[in-house]
C-alpha atoms as a PDB file:
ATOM      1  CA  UNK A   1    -180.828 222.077 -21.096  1.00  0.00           C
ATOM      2  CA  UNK A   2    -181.415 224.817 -23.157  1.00  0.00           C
ATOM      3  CA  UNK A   3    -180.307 224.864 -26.591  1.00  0.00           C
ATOM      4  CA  UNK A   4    -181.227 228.250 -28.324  1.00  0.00           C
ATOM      5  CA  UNK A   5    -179.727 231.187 -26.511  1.00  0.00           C
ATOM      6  CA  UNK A   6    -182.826 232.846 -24.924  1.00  0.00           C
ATOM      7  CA  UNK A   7    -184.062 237.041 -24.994  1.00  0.00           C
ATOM      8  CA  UNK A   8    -184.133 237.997 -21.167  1.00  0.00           C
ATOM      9  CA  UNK A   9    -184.984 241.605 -21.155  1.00  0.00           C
ATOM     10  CA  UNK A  10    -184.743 243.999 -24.105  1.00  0.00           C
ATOM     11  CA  UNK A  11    -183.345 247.391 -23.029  1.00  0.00           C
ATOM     12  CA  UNK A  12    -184.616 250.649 -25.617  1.00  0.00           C
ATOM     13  CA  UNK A  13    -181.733 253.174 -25.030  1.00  0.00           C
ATOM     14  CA  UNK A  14    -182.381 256.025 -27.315  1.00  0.00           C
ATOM     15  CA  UNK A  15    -185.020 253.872 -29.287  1.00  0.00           C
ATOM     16  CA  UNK A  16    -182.597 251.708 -30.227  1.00  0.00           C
ATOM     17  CA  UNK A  17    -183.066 248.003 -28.426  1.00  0.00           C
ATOM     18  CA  UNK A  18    -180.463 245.905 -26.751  1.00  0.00           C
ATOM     19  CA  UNK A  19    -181.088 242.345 -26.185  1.00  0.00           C
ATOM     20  CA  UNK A  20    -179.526 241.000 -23.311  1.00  0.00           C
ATOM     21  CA  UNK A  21    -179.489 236.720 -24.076  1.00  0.00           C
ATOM     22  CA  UNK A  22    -178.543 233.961 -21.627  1.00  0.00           C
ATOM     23  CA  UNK A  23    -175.153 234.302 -23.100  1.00  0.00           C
ATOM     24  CA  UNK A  24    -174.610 237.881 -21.910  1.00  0.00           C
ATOM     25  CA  UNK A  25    -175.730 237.432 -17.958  1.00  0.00           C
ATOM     26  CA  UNK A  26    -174.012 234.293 -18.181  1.00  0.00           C
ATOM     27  CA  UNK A  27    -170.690 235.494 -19.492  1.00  0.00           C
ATOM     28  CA  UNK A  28    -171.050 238.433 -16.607  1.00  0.00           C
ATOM     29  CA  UNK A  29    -171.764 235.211 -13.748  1.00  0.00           C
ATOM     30  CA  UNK A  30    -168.236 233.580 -15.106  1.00  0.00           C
ATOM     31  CA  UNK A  31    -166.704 237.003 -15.281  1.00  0.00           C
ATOM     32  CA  UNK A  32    -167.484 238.027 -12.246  1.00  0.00           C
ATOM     33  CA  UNK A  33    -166.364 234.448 -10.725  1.00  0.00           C
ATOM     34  CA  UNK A  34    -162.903 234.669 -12.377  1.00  0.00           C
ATOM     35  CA  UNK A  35    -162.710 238.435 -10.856  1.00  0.00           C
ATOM     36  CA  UNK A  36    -163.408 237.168  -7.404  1.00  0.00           C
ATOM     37  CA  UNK A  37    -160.967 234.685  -7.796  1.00  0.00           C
ATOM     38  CA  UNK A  38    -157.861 236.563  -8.856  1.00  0.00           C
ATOM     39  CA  UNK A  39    -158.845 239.218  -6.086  1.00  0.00           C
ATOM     40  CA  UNK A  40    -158.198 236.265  -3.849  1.00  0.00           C
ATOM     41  CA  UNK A  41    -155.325 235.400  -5.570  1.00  0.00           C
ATOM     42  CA  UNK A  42    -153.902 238.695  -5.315  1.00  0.00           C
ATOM     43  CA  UNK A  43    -154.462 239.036  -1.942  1.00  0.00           C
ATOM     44  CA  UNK A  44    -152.859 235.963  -1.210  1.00  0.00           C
ATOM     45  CA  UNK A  45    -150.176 236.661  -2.926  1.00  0.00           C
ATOM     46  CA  UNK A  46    -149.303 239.122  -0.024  1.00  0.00           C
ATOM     47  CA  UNK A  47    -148.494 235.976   2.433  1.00  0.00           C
ATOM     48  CA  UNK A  48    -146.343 234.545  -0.115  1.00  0.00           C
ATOM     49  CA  UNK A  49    -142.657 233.516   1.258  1.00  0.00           C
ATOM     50  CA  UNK A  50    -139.706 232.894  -0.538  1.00  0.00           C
ATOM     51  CA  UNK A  51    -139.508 229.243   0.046  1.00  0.00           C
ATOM     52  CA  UNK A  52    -142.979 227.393   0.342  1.00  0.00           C
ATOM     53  CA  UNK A  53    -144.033 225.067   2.744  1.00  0.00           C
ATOM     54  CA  UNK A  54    -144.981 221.657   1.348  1.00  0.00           C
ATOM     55  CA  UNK A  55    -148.394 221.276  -0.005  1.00  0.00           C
ATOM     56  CA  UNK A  56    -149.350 224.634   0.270  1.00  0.00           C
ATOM     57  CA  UNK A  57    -151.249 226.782  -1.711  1.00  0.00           C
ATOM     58  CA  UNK A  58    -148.656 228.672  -2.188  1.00  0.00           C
ATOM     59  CA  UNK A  59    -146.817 225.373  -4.271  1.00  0.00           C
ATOM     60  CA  UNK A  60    -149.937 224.836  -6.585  1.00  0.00           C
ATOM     61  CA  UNK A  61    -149.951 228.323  -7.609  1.00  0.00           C
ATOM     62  CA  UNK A  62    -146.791 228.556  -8.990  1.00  0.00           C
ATOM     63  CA  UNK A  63    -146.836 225.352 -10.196  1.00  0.00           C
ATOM     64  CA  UNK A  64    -149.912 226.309 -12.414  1.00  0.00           C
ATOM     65  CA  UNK A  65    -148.236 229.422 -13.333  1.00  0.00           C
ATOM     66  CA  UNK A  66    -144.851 227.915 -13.791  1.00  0.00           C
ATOM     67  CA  UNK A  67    -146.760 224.813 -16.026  1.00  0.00           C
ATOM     68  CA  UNK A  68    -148.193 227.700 -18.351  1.00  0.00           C
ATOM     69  CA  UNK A  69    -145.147 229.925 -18.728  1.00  0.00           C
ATOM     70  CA  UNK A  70    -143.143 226.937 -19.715  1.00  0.00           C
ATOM     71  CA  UNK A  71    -145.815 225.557 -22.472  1.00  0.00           C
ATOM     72  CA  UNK A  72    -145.805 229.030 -24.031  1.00  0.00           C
ATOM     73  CA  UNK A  73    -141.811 229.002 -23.898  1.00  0.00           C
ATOM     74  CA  UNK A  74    -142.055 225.683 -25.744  1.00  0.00           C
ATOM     75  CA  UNK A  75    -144.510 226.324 -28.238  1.00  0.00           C
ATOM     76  CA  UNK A  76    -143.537 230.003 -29.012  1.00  0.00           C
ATOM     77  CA  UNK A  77    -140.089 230.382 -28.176  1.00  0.00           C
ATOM     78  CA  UNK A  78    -138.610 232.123 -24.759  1.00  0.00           C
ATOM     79  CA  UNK A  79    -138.743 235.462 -26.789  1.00  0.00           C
ATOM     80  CA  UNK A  80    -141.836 235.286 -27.069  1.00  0.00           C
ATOM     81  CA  UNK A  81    -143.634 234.286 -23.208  1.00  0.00           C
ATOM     82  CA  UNK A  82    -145.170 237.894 -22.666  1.00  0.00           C
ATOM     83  CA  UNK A  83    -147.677 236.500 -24.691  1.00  0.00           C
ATOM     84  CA  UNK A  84    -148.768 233.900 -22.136  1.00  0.00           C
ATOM     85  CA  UNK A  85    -150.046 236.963 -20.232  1.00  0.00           C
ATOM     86  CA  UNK A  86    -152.867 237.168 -22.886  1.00  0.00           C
ATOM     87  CA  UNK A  87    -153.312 232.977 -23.754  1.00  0.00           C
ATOM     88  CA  UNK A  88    -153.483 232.290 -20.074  1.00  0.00           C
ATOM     89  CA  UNK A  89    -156.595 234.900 -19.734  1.00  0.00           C
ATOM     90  CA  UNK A  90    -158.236 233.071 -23.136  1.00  0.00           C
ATOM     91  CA  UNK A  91    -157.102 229.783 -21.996  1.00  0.00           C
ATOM     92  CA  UNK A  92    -159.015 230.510 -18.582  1.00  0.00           C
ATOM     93  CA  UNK A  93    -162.290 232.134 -19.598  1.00  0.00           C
ATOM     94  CA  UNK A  94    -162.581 229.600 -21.832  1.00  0.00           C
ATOM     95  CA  UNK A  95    -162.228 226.989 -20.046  1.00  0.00           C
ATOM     96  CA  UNK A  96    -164.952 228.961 -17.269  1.00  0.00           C
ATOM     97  CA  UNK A  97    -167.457 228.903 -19.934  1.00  0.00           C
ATOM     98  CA  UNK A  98    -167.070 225.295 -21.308  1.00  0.00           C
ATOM     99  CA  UNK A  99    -167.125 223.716 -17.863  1.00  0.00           C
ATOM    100  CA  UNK A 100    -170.641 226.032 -17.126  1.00  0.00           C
ATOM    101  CA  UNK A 101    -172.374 223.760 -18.025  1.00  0.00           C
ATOM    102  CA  UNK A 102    -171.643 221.541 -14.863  1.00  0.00           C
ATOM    103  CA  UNK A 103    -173.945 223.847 -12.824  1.00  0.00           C
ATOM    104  CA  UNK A 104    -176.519 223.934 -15.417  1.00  0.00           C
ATOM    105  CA  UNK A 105    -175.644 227.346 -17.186  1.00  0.00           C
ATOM    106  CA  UNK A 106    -176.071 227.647 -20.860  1.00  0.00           C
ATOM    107  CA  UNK A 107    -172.433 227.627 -21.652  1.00  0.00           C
ATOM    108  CA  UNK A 108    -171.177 231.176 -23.720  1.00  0.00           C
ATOM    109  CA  UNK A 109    -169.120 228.909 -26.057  1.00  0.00           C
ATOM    110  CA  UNK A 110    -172.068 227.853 -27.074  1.00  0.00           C
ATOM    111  CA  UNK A 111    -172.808 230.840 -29.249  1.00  0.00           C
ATOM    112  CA  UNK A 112    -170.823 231.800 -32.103  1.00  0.00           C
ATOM    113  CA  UNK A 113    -170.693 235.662 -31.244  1.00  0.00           C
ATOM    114  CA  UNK A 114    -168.815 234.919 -28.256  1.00  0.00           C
ATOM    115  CA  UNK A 115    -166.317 232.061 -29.783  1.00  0.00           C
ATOM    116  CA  UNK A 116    -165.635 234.493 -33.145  1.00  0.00           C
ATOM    117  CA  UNK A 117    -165.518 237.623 -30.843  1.00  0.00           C
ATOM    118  CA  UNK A 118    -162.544 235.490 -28.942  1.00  0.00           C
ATOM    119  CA  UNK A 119    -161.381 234.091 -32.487  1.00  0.00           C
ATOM    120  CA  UNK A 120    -161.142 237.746 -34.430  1.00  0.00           C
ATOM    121  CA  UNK A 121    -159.022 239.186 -31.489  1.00  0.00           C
ATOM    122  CA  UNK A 122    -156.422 236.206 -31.412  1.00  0.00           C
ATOM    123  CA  UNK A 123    -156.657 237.242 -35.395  1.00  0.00           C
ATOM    124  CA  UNK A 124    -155.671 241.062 -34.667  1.00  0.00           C
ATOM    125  CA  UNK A 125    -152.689 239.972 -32.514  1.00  0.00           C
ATOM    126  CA  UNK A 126    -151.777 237.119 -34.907  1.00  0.00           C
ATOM    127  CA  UNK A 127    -151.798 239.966 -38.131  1.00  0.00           C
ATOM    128  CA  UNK A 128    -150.483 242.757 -35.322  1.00  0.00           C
ATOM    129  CA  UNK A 129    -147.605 241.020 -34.040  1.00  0.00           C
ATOM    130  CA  UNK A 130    -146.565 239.830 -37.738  1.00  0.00           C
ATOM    131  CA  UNK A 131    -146.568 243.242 -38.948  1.00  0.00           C
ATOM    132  CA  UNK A 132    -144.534 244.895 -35.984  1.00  0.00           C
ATOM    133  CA  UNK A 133    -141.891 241.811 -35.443  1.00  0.00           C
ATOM    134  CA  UNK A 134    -140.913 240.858 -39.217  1.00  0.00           C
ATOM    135  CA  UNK A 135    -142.769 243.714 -41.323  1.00  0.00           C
ATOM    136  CA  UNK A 136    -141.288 242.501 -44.372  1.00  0.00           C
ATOM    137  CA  UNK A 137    -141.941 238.742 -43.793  1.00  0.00           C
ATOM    138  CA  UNK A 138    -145.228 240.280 -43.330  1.00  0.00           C
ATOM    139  CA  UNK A 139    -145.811 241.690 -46.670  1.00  0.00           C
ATOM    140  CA  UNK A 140    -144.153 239.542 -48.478  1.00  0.00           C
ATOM    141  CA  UNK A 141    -146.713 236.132 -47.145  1.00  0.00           C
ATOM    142  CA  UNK A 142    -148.867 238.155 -49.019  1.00  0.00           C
ATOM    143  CA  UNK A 143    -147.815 238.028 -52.016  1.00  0.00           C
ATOM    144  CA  UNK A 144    -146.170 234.358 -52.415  1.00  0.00           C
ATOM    145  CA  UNK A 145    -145.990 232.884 -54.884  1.00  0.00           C
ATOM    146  CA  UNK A 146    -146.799 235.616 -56.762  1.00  0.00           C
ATOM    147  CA  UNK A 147    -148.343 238.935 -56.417  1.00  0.00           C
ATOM    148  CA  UNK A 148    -151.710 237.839 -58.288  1.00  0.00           C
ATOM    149  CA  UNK A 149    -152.427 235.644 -55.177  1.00  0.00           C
ATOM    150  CA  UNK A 150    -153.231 238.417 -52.439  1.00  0.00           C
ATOM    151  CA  UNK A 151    -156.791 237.965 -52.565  1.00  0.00           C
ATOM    152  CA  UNK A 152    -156.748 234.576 -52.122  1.00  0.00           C
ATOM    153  CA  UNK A 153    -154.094 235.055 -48.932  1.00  0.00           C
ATOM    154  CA  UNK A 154    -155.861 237.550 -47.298  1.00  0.00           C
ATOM    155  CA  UNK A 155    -159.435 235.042 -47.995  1.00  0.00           C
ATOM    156  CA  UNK A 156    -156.783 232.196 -46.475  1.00  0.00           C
ATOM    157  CA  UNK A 157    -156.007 234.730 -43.518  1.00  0.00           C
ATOM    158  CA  UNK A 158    -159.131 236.051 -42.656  1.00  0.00           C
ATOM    159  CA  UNK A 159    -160.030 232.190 -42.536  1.00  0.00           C
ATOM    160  CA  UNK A 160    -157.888 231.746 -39.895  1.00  0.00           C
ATOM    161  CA  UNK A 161    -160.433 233.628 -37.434  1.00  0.00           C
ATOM    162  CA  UNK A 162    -163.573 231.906 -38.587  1.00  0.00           C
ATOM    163  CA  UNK A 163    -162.018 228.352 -38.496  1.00  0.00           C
ATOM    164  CA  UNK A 164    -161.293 229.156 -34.642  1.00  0.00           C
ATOM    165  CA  UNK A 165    -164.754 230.700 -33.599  1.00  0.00           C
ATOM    166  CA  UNK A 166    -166.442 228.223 -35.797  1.00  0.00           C
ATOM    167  CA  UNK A 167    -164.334 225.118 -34.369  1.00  0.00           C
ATOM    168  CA  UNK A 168    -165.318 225.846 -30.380  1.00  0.00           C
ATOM    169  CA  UNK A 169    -168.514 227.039 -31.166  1.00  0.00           C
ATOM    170  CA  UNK A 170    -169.751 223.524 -32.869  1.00  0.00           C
ATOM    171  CA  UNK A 171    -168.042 221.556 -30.813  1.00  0.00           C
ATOM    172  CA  UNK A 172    -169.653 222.973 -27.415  1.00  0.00           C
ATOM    173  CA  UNK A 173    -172.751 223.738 -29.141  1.00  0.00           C
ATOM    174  CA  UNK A 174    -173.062 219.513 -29.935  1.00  0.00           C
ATOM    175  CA  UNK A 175    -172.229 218.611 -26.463  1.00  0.00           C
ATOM    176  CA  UNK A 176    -174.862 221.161 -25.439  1.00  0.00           C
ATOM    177  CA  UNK A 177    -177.280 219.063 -27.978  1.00  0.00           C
ATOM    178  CA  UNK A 178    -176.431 215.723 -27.055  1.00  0.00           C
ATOM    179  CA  UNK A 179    -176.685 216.503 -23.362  1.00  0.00           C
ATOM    180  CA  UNK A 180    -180.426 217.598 -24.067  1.00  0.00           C
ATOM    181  CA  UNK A 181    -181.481 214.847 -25.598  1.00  0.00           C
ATOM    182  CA  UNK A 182    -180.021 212.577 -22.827  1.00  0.00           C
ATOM    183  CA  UNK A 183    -182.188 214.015 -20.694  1.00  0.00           C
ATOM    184  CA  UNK A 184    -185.209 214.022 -22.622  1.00  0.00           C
ATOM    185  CA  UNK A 185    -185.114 210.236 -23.669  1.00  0.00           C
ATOM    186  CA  UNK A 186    -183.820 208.686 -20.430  1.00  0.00           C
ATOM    187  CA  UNK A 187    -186.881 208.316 -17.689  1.00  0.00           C
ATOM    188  CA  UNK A 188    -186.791 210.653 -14.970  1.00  0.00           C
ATOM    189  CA  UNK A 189    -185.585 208.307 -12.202  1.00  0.00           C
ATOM    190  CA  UNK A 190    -182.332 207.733 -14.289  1.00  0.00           C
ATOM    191  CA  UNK A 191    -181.740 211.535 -14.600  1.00  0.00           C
ATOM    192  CA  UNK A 192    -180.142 211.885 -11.373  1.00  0.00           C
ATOM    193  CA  UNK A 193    -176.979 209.625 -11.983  1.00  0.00           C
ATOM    194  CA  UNK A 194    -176.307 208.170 -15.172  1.00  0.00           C
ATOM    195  CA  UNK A 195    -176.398 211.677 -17.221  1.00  0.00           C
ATOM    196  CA  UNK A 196    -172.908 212.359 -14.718  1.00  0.00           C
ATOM    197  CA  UNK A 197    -170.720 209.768 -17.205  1.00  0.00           C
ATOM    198  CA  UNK A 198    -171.955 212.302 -19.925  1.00  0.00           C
ATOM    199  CA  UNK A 199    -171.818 214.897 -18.528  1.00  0.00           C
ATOM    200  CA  UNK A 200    -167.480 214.214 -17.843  1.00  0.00           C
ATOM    201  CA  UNK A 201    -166.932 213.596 -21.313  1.00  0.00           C
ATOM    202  CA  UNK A 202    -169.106 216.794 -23.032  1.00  0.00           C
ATOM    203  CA  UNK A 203    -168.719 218.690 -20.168  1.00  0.00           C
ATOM    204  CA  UNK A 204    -165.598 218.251 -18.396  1.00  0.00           C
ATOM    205  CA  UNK A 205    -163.181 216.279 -21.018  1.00  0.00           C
ATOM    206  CA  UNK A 206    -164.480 218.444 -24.299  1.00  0.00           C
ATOM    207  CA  UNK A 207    -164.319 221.092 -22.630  1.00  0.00           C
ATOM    208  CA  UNK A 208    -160.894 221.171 -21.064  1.00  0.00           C
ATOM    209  CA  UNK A 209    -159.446 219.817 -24.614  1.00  0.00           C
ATOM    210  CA  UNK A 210    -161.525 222.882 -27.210  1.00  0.00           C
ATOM    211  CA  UNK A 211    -160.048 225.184 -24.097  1.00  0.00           C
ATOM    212  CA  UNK A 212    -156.436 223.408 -24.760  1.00  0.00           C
ATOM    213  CA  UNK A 213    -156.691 223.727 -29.056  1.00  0.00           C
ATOM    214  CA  UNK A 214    -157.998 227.030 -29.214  1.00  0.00           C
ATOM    215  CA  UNK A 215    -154.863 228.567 -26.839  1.00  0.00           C
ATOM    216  CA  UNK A 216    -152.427 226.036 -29.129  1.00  0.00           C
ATOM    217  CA  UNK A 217    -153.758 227.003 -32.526  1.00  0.00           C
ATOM    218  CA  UNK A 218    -153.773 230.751 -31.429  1.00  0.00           C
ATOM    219  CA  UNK A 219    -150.216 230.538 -30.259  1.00  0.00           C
ATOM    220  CA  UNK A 220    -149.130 228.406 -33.744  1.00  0.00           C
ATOM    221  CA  UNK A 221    -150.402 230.909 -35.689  1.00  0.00           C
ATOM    222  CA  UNK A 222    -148.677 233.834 -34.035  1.00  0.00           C
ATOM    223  CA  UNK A 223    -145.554 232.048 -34.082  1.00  0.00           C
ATOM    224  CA  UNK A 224    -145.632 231.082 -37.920  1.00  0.00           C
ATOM    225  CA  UNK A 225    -146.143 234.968 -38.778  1.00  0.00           C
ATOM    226  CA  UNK A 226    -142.825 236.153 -36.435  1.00  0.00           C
END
């Protein structure tokens, strides 16, 4: 278990240098998974029929897809489910790179560039879709109770994106801790089992749940500022 996020190669393109960490390859292994995997989606997609046969693929799909759409139609409204395009993307690489750790990666959510780089986008379309859908509602948040308050609301705003990045990022980052030091206290004939009971709680548990609050706190906010 590693817990700093290691230099791999250091790339000088026009004597500038790039470092490319554990967190970048790995992000590309869980991207390129997730590719693969709608590829094969979308090709099966092609055998799809109208009425599915029982237990199919087919059936779990859609009732994945169905499962989503209709959280985002509860939590946002059923004017506002285009947005489950973009959550269920989030939702999923998320998830991906909390559950990495299962076969041994260094998990991307473990680093805060990755969890405020996902944090400051859900802040653009939180501020974005305020501004276009209820403009004056918009303006006017900024300026309650009175005008004299805008710093502080935009501080309150911008503290929207750091309290998401920041929240994921600790909370994988301890699991990633905690697993380490399981392994280096227990003796090495215990480290092929027992670290498994941790390993569903930081791992699989944690990580499913920070996967689940980050998509719910994203979608809460954009549906406070419409």
């Amino acid at each position: 278990m590693n817990f700093d996020n290691r230099v791999l190669w250091i790339v000088d393109v026009g004597g500038f240098d790039f470092w490319v960490t554990e967190t970048h390859v790995n992000t590309w292994i869980i991207m390129a998974f997730l590719i693969v995997c709608a590829l094969f989606l979308r090709r099966a997609l092609n055998n799809f029929s109208q009425v599915p046969e029982a237990r199919s693929k087919q059936n779990a799909i859609e009732a994945v897809i169905e499962t989503f759409d209709n959280f985002v139609k509860n939590t946002m409204g059923p004017e506002n489910r285009a947005y489950g395009n973009w959550f269920f993307g989030v939702f999923i690489f998320i998830l991906a790179s909390n559950l990495s750790g299962l076969v041994n990666l260094r998990p991307p959510t473990a680093d805060p560039t990755t969890t405020l780089a996902l944090s400051i986008v859900s802040f653009m379309i939180i501020q974005l879709s305020g501004a276009i859908r209820n403009t004056r509602g918009y303006i006017k948040s900024y300026l309650e109770p009175w005008p004299i308050f805008l710093p502080m609301n935009i501080i309150g705003e911008a503290s929207v994106a750091v309290s998401l990045g920041i929240r994921l990022f600790g909370n994988i980052l301890a699991g990633l801790i905690v697993m380490g030091l399981i392994y280096y206290f227990l003796p090495w004939f215990l480290t092929a089992g027992l670290p498994a009971v941790f390993h569903a709680y930081f791992d699989l548990f944690a990580g499913v749940m920070q996967a689940f609050i980050f998509t719910v706190l994203s979608m809460a906010f954009i549906k406070n500022k419409l």
